[in-house]
C-alpha atoms as a PDB file:
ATOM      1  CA  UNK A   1      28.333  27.693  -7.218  1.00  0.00           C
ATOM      2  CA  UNK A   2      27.415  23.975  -5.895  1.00  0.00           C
ATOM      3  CA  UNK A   3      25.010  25.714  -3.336  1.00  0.00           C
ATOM      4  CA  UNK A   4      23.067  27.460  -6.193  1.00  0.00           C
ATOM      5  CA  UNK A   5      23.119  24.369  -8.316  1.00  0.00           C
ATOM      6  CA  UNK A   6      22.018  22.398  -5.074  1.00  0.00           C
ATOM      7  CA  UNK A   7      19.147  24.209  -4.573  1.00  0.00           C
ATOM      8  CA  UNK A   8      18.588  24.031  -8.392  1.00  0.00           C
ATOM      9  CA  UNK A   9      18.130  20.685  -7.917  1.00  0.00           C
ATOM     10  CA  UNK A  10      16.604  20.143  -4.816  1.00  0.00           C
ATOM     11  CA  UNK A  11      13.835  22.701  -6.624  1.00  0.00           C
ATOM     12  CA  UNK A  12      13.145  20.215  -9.620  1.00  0.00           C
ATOM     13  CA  UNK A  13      12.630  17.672  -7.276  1.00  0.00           C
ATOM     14  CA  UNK A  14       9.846  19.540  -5.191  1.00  0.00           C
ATOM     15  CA  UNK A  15       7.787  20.891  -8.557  1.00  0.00           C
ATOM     16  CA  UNK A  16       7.763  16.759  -9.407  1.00  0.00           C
ATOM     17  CA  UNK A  17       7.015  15.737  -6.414  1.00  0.00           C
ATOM     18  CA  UNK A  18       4.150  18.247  -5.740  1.00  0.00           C
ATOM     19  CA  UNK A  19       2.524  17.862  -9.613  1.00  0.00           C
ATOM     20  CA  UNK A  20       2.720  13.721  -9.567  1.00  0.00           C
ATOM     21  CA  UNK A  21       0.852  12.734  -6.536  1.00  0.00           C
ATOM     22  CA  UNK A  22       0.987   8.786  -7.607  1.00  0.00           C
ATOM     23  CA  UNK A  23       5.102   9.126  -8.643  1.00  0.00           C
ATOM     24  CA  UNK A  24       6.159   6.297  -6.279  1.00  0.00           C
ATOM     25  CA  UNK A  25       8.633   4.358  -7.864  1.00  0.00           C
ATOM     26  CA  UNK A  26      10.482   6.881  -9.868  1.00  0.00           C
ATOM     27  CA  UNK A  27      13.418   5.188 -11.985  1.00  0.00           C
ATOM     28  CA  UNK A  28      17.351   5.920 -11.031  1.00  0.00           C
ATOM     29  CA  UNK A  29      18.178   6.861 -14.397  1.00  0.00           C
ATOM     30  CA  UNK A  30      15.401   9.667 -14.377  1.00  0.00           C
ATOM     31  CA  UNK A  31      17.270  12.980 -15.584  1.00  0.00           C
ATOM     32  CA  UNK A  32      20.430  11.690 -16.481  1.00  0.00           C
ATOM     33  CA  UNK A  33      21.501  11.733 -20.118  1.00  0.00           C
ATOM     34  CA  UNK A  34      18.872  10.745 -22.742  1.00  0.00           C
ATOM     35  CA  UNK A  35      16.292  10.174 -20.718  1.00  0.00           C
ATOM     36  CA  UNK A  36      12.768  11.347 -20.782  1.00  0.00           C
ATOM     37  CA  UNK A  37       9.588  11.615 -18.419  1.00  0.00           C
ATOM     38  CA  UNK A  38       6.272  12.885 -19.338  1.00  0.00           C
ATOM     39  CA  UNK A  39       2.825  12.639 -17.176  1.00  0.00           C
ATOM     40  CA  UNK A  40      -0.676  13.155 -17.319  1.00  0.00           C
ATOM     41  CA  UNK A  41      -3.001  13.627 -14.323  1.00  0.00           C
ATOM     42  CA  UNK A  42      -5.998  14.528 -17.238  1.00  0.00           C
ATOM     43  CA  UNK A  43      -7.969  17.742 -15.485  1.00  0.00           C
ATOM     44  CA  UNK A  44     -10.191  18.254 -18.350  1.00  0.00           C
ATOM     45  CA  UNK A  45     -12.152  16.432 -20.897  1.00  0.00           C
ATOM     46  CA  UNK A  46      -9.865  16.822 -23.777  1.00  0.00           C
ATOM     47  CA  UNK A  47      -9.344  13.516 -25.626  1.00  0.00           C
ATOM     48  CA  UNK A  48      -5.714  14.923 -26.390  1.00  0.00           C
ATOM     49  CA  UNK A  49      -4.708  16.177 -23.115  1.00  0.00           C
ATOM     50  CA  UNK A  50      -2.305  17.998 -22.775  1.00  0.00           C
ATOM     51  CA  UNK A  51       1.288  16.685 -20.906  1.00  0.00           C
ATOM     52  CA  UNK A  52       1.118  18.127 -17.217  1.00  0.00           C
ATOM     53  CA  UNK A  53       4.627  17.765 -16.782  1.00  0.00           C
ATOM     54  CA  UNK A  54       7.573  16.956 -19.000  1.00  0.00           C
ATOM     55  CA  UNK A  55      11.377  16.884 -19.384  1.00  0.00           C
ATOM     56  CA  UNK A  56      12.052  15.427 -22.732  1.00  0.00           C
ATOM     57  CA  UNK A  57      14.793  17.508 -24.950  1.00  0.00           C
ATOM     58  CA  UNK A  58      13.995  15.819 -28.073  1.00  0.00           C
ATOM     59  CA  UNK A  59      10.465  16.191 -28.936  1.00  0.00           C
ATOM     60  CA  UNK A  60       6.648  16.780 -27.241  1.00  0.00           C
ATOM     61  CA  UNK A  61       4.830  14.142 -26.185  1.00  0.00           C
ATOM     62  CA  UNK A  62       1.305  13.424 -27.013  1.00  0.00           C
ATOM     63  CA  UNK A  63      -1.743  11.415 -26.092  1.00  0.00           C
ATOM     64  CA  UNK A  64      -5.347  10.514 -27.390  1.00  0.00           C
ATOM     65  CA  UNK A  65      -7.591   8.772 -25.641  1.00  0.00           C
ATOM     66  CA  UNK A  66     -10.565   6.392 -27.022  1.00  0.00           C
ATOM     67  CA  UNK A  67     -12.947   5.408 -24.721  1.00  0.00           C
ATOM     68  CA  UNK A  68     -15.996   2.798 -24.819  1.00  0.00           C
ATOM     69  CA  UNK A  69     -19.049   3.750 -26.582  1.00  0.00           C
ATOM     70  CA  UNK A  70     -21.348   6.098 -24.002  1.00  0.00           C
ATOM     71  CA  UNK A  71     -18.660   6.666 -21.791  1.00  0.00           C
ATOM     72  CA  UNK A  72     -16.978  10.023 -20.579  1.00  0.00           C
ATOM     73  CA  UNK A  73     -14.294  11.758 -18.836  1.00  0.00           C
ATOM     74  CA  UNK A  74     -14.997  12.355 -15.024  1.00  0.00           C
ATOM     75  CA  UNK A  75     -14.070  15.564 -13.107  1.00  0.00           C
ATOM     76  CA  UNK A  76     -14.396  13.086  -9.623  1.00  0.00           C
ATOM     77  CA  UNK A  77     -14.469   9.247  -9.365  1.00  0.00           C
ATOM     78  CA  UNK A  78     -14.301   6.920  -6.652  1.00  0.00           C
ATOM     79  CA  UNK A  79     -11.633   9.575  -4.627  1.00  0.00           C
ATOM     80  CA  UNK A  80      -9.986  10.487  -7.976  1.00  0.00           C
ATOM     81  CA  UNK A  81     -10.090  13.980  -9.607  1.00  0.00           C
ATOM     82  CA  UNK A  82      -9.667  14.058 -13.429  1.00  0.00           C
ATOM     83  CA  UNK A  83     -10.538  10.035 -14.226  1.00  0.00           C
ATOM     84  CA  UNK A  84     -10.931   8.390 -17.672  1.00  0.00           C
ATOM     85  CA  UNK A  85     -13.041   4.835 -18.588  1.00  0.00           C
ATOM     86  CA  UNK A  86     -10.739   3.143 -20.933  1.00  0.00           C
ATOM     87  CA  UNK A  87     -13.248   0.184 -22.530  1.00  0.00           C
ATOM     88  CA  UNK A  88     -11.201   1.614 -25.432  1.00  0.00           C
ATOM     89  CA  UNK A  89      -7.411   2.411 -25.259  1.00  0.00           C
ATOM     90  CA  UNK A  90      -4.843   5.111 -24.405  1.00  0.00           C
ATOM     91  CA  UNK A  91      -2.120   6.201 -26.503  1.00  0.00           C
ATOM     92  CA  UNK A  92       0.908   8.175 -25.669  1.00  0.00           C
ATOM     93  CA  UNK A  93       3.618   9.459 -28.461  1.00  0.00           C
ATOM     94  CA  UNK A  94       7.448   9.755 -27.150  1.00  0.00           C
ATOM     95  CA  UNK A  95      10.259  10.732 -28.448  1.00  0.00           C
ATOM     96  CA  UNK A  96      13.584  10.332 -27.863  1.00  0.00           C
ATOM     97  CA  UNK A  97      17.186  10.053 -28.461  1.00  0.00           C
ATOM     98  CA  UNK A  98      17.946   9.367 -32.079  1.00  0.00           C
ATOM     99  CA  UNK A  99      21.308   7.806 -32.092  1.00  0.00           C
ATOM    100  CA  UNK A 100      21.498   4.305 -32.383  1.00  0.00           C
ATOM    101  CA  UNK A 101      22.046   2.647 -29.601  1.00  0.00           C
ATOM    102  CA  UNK A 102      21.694  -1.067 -28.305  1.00  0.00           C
ATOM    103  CA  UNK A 103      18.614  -0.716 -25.962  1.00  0.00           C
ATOM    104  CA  UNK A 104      16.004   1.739 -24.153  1.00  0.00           C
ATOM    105  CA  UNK A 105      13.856   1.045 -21.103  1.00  0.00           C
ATOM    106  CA  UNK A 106      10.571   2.543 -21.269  1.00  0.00           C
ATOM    107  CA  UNK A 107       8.972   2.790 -17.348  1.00  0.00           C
ATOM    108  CA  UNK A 108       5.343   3.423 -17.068  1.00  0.00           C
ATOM    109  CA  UNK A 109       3.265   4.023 -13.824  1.00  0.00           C
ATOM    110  CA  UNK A 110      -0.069   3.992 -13.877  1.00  0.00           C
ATOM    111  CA  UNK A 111      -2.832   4.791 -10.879  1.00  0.00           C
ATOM    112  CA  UNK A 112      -5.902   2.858 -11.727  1.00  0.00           C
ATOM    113  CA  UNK A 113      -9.622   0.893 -11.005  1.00  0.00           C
ATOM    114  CA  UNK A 114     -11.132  -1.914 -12.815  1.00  0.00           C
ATOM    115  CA  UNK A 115     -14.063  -0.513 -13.870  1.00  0.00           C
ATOM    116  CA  UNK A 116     -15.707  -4.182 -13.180  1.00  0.00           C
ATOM    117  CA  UNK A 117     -14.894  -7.263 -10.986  1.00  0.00           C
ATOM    118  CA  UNK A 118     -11.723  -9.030 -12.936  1.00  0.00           C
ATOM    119  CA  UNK A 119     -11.083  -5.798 -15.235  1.00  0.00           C
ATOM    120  CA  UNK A 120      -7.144  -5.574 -15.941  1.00  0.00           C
ATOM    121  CA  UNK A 121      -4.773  -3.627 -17.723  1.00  0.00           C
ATOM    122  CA  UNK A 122      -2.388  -4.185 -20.686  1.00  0.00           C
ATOM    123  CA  UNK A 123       1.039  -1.934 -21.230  1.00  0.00           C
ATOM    124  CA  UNK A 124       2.857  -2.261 -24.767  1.00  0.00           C
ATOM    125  CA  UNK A 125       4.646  -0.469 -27.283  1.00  0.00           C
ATOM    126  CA  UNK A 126       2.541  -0.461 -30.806  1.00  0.00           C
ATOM    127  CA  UNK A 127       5.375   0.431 -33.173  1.00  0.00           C
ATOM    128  CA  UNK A 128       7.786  -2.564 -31.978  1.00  0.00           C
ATOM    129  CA  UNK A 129       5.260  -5.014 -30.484  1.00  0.00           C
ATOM    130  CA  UNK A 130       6.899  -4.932 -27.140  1.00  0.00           C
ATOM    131  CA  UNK A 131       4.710  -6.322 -24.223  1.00  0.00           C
ATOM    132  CA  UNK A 132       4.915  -4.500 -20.694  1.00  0.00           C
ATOM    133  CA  UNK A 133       6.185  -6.550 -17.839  1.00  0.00           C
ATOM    134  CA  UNK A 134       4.927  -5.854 -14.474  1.00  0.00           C
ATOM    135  CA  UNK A 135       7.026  -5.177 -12.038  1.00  0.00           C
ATOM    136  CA  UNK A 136       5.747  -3.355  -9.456  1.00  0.00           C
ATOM    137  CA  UNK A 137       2.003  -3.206  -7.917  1.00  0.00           C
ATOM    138  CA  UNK A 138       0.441  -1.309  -4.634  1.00  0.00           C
ATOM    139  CA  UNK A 139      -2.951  -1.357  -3.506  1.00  0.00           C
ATOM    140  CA  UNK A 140      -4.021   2.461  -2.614  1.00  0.00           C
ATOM    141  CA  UNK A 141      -6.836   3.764  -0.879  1.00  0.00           C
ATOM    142  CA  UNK A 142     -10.951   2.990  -2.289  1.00  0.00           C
ATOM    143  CA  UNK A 143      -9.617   0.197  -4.383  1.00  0.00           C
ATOM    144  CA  UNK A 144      -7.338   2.104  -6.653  1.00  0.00           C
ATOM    145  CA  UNK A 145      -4.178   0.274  -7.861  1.00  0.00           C
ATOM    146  CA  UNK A 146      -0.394   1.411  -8.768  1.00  0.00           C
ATOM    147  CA  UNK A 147       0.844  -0.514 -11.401  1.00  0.00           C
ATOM    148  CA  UNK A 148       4.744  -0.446 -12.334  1.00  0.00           C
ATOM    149  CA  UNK A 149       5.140  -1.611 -15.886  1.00  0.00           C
ATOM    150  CA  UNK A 150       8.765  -2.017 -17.721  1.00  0.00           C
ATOM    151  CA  UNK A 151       9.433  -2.487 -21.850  1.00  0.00           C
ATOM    152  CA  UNK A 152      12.510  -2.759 -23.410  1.00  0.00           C
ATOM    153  CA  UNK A 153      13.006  -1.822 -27.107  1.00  0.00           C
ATOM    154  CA  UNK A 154      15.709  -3.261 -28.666  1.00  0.00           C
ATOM    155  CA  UNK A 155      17.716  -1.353 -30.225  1.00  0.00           C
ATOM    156  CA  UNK A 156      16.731   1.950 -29.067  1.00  0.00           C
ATOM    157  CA  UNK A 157      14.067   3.742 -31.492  1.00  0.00           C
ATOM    158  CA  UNK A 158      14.065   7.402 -32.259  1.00  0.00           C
ATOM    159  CA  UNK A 159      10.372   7.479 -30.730  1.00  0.00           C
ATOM    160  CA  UNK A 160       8.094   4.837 -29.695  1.00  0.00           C
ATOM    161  CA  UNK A 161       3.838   4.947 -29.041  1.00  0.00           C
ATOM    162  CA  UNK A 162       3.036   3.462 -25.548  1.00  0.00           C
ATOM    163  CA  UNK A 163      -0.592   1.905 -25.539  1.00  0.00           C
ATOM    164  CA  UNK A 164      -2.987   1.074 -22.648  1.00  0.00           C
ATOM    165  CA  UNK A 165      -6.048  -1.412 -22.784  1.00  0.00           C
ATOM    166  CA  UNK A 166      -8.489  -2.641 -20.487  1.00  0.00           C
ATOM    167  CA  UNK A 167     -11.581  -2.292 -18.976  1.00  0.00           C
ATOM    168  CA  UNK A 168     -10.117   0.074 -16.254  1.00  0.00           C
ATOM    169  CA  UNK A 169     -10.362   3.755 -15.212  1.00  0.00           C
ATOM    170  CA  UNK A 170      -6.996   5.782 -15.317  1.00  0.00           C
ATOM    171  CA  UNK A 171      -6.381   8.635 -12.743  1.00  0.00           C
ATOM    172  CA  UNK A 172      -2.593   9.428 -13.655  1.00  0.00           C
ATOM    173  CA  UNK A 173       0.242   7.955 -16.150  1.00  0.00           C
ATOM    174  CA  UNK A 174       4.307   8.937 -15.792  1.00  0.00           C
ATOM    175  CA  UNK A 175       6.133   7.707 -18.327  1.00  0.00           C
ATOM    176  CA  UNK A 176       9.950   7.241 -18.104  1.00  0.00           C
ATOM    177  CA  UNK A 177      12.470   6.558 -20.836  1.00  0.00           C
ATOM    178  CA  UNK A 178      16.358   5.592 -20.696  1.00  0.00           C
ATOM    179  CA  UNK A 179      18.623   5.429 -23.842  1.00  0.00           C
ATOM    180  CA  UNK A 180      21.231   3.158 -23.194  1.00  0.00           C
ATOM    181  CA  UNK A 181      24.707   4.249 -24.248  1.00  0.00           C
ATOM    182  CA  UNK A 182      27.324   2.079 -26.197  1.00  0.00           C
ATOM    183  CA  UNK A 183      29.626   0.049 -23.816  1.00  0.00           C
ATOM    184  CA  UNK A 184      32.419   2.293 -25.809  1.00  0.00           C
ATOM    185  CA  UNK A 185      30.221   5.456 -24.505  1.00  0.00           C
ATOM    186  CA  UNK A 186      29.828   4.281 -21.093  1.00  0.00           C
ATOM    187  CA  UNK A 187      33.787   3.478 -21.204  1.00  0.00           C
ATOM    188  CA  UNK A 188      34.615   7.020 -21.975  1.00  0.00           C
ATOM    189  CA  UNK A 189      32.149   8.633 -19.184  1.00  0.00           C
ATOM    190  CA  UNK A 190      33.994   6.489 -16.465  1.00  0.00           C
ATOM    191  CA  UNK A 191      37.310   7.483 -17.612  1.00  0.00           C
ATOM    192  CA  UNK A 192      36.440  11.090 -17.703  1.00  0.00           C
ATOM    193  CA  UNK A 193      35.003  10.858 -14.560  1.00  0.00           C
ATOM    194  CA  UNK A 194      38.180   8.649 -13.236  1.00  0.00           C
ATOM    195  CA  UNK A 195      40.496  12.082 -14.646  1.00  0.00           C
ATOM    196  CA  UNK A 196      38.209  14.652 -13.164  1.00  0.00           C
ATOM    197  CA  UNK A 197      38.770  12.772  -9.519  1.00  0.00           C
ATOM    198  CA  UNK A 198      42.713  12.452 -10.355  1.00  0.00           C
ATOM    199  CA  UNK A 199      42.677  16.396 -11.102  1.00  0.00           C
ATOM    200  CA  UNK A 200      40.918  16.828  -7.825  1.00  0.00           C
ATOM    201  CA  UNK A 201      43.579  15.049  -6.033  1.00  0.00           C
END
């Protein structure tokens, strides 16, 4: 039994790691209890595109796209496949646990290029007016960048609509959510799992 569920797992972990080329700094908490992840690596033109991979029990995620007047979606930029101008903005639509709970950490990677000298990106949450804080950036090859970005909502929301602006061009987004349990929840977990190694003994 724990070598089929080992290879269960060790499976998940090689169909993310071969769809998200740019997942580099995936968080701890991914796949634990009420957490989410959703990404887009946007191989077509649609201004909804679809999610190209998602784990997220409690509802399908969704994006639309508005980009600057004249502009497009390209099939190749720059060393890129499947690249978007965003002179406009980015929208993505999660949701996730509904029980109230003190806090959720929203994690959002994003591969991009300023599409001119100085161009930058902003990361928030529309619904709660929750800024992104940077926390992690690494150059990549042909100028692109990998930006780490970290919101917390407080308390934790039943969904939430992550929003990028800039004058930039986006190759890939993974988004990451964590509900935070009640210290009463948390309590009970680590005395079940405090019995479970007693029984074992």
């Amino acid at each position: 039994m724990k070598h089929h569920v080992a290879v269960m797992v060790l499976c998940s972990l090689a169909v993310v790691g071969s769809a998200l080329a740019d997942d580099l700094y995936p968080p701890q908490w991914r796949g634990l209890d009420g957490s989410t992840l959703a990404a887009w690596e946007f191989s077509t033109s649609d201004v909804n595109p679809a999610v190209d991979l998602e784990n997220n029990p409690y509802g399908p995620s969704s994006m639309t796209i508005w980009t600057g007047v004249g502009q497009q979606w390209w099939p190749e930029w720059e060393g890129r496949l499947g690249v978007w101008p965003l002179s406009g903005a980015l929208e993505a639509v999660l949701f996730n646990r509904p029980e109230p709970l003190p806090f959720k950490d929203i994690q959002v990677q994003i591969t991009w290029r300023p599409q001119v000298p100085g161009g930058f990106l902003t990361v928030r949450e529309t619904m709660w007016g929750a800024t992104g804080e940077l926390i992690n950036e690494t150059p990549l090859e042909n100028e692109w960048i990998h930006s780490t970005f970290l919101i917390r909502l407080e308390p934790n929301p039943a969904m939430e609509i992550v929003r990028l602006d800039g004058s930039v061009m986006v190759d890939q987004i993974v988004i990451d959510t964590n509900c935070i349990p009640e210290p009463v929840t948390l309590s009970l977990l680590a005395l079940g799992a405090l019995a479970m190694l007693r029984r074992r003994r």
